[in-house]
C-alpha atoms as a PDB file:
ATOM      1  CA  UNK A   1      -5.510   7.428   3.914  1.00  0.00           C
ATOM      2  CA  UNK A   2      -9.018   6.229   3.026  1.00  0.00           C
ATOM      3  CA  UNK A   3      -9.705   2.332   2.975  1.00  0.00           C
ATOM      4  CA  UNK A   4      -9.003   0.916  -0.185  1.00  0.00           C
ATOM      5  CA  UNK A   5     -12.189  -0.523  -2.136  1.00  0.00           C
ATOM      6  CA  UNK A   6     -12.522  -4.220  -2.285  1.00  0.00           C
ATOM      7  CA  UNK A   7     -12.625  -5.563  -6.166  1.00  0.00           C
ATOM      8  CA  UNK A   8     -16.319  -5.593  -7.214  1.00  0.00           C
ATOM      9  CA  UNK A   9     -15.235  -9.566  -7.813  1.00  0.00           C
ATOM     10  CA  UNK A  10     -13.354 -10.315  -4.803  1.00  0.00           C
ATOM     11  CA  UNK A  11     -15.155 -11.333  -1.707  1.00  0.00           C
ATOM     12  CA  UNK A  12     -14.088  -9.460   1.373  1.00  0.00           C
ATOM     13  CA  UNK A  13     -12.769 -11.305   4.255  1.00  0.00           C
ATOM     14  CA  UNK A  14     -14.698 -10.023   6.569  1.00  0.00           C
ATOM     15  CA  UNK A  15     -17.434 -11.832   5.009  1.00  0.00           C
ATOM     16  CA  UNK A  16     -16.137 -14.864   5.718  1.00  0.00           C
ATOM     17  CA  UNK A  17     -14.233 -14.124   9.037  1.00  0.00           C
ATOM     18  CA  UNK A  18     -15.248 -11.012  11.260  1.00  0.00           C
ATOM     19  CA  UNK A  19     -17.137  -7.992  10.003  1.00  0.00           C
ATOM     20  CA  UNK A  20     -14.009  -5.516  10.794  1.00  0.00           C
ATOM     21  CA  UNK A  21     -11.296  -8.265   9.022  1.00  0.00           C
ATOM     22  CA  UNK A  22      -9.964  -6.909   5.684  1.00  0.00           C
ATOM     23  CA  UNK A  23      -6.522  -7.073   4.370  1.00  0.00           C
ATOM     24  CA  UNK A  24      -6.480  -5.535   0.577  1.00  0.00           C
ATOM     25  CA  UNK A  25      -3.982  -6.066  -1.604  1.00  0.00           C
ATOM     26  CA  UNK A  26      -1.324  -3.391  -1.611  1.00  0.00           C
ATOM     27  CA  UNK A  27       1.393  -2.276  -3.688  1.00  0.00           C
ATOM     28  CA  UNK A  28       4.202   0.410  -3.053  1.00  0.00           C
ATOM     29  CA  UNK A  29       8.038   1.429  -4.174  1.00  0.00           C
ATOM     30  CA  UNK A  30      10.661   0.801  -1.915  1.00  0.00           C
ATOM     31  CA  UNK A  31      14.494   2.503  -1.832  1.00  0.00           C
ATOM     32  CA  UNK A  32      17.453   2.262   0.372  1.00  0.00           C
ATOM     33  CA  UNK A  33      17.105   4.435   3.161  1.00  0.00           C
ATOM     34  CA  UNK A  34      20.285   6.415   4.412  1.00  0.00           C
ATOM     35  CA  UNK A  35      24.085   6.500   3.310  1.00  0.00           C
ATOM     36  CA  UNK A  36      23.073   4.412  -0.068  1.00  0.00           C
ATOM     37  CA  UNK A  37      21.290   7.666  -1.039  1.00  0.00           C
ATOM     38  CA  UNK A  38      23.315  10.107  -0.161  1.00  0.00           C
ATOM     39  CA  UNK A  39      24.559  10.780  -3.806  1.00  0.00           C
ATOM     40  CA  UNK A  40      20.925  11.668  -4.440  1.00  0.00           C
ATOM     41  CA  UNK A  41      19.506  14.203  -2.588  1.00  0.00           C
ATOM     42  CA  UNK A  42      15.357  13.635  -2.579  1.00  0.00           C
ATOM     43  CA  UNK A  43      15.652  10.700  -5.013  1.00  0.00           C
ATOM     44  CA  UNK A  44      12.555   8.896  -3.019  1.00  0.00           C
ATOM     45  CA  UNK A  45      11.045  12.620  -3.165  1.00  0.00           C
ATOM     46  CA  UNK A  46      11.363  12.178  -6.702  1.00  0.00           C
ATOM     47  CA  UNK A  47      10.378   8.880  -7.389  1.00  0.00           C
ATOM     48  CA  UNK A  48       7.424   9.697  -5.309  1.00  0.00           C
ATOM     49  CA  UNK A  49       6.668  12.614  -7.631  1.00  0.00           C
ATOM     50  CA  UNK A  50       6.959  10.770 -10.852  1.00  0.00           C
ATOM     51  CA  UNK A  51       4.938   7.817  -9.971  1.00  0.00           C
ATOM     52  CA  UNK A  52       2.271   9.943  -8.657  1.00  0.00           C
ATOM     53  CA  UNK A  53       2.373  12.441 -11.997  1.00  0.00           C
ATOM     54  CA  UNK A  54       1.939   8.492 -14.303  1.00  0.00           C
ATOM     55  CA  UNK A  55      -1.038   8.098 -11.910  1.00  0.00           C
ATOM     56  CA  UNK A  56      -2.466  10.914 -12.589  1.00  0.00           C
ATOM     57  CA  UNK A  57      -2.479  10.498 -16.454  1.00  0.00           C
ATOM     58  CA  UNK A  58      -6.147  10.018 -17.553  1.00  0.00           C
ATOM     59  CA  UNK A  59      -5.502   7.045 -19.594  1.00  0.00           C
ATOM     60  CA  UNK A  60      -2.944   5.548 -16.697  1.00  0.00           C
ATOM     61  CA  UNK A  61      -5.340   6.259 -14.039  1.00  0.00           C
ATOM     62  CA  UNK A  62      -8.733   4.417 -16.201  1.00  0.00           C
ATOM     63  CA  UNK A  63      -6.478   1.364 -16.626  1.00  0.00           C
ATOM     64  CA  UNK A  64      -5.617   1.421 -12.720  1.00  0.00           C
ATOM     65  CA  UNK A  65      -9.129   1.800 -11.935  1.00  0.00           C
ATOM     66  CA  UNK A  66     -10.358  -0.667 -14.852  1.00  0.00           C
ATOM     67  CA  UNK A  67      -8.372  -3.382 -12.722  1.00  0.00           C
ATOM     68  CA  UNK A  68     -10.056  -2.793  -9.750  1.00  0.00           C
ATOM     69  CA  UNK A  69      -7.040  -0.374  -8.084  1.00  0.00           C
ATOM     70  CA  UNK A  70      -7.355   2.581  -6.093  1.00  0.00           C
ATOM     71  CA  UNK A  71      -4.445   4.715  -6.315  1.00  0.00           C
ATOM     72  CA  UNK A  72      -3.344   6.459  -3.083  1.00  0.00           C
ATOM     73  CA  UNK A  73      -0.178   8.165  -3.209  1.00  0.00           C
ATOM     74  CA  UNK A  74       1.817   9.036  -0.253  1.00  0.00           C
ATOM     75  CA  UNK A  75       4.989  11.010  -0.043  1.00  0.00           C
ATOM     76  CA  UNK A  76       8.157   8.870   1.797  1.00  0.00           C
ATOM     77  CA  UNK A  77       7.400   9.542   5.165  1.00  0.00           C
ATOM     78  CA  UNK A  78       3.269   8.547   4.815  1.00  0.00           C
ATOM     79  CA  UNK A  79       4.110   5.746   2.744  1.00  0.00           C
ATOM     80  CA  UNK A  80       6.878   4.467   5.728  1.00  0.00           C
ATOM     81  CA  UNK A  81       4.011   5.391   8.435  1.00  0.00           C
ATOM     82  CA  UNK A  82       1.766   3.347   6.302  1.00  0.00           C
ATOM     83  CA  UNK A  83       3.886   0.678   6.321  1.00  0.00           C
ATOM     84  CA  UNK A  84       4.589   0.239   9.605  1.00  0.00           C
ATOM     85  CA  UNK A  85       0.906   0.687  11.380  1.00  0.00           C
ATOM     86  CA  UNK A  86       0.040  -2.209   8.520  1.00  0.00           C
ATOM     87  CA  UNK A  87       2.615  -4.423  10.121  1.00  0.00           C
ATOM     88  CA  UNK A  88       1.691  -3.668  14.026  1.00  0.00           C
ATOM     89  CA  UNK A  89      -1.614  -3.996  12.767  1.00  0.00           C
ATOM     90  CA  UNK A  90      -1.049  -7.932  11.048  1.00  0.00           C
ATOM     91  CA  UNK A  91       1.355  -8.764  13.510  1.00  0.00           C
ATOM     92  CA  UNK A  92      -1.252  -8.338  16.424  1.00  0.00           C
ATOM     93  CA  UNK A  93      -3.638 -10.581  14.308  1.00  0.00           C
ATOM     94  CA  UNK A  94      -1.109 -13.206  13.254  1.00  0.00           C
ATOM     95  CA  UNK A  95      -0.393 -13.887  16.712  1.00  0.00           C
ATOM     96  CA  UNK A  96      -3.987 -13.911  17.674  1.00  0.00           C
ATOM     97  CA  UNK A  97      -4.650 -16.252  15.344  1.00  0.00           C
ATOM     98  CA  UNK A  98      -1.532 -18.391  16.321  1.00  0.00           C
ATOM     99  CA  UNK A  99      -0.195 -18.332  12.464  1.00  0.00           C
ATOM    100  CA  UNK A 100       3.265 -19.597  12.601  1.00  0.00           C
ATOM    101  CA  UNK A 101       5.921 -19.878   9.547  1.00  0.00           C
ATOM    102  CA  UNK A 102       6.433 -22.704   7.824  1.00  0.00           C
END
């Protein structure tokens, strides 16, 4: 997927930090993978579908974009390869950075 645009009022990290440094906010649906959904065959398929079809509705999709989102639906298996390339991705700069939990 393309970047996501930065809010016109939020400053980018990379301002402040390194040019190439920017973490956007994100937002996504999670299910149970495996046996749980057995009962339902393509129920994330489905989910995916719906949520995308909302997006899609002109007067959903202003609103979205009136907050300062940018929609990118992904079916299941983009959404999970999303998902886990954004957490090599911050794990390799949380331990640069020597971040630890509190």
């Amino acid at each position: 997927p393309d970047p996501v645009k930065p809010h016109p009022k939020q400053p980018i990290c990379g301002e402040k930090l390194k040019p190439t440094f920017m973490l956007p906010p994100q937002h996504g649906h999670l299910m149970p993978k495996g046996d749980e959904l057995k009962f339902q065959v393509g129920a994330a398929t489905k989910a995916h579908d719906e949520i995308a079809k909302a997006l899609n509705e002109p007067s959903i999709k202003a609103r979205v974009k009136q907050l300062g989102a940018d929609p990118m639906p992904m079916k299941p298996t983009e959404f999970e390869a999303f998902l886990k390339a954004e957490t090599a991705s911050n794990a390799t700069l949380i331990k640069a950075a020597g971040i630890k939990p509190n």
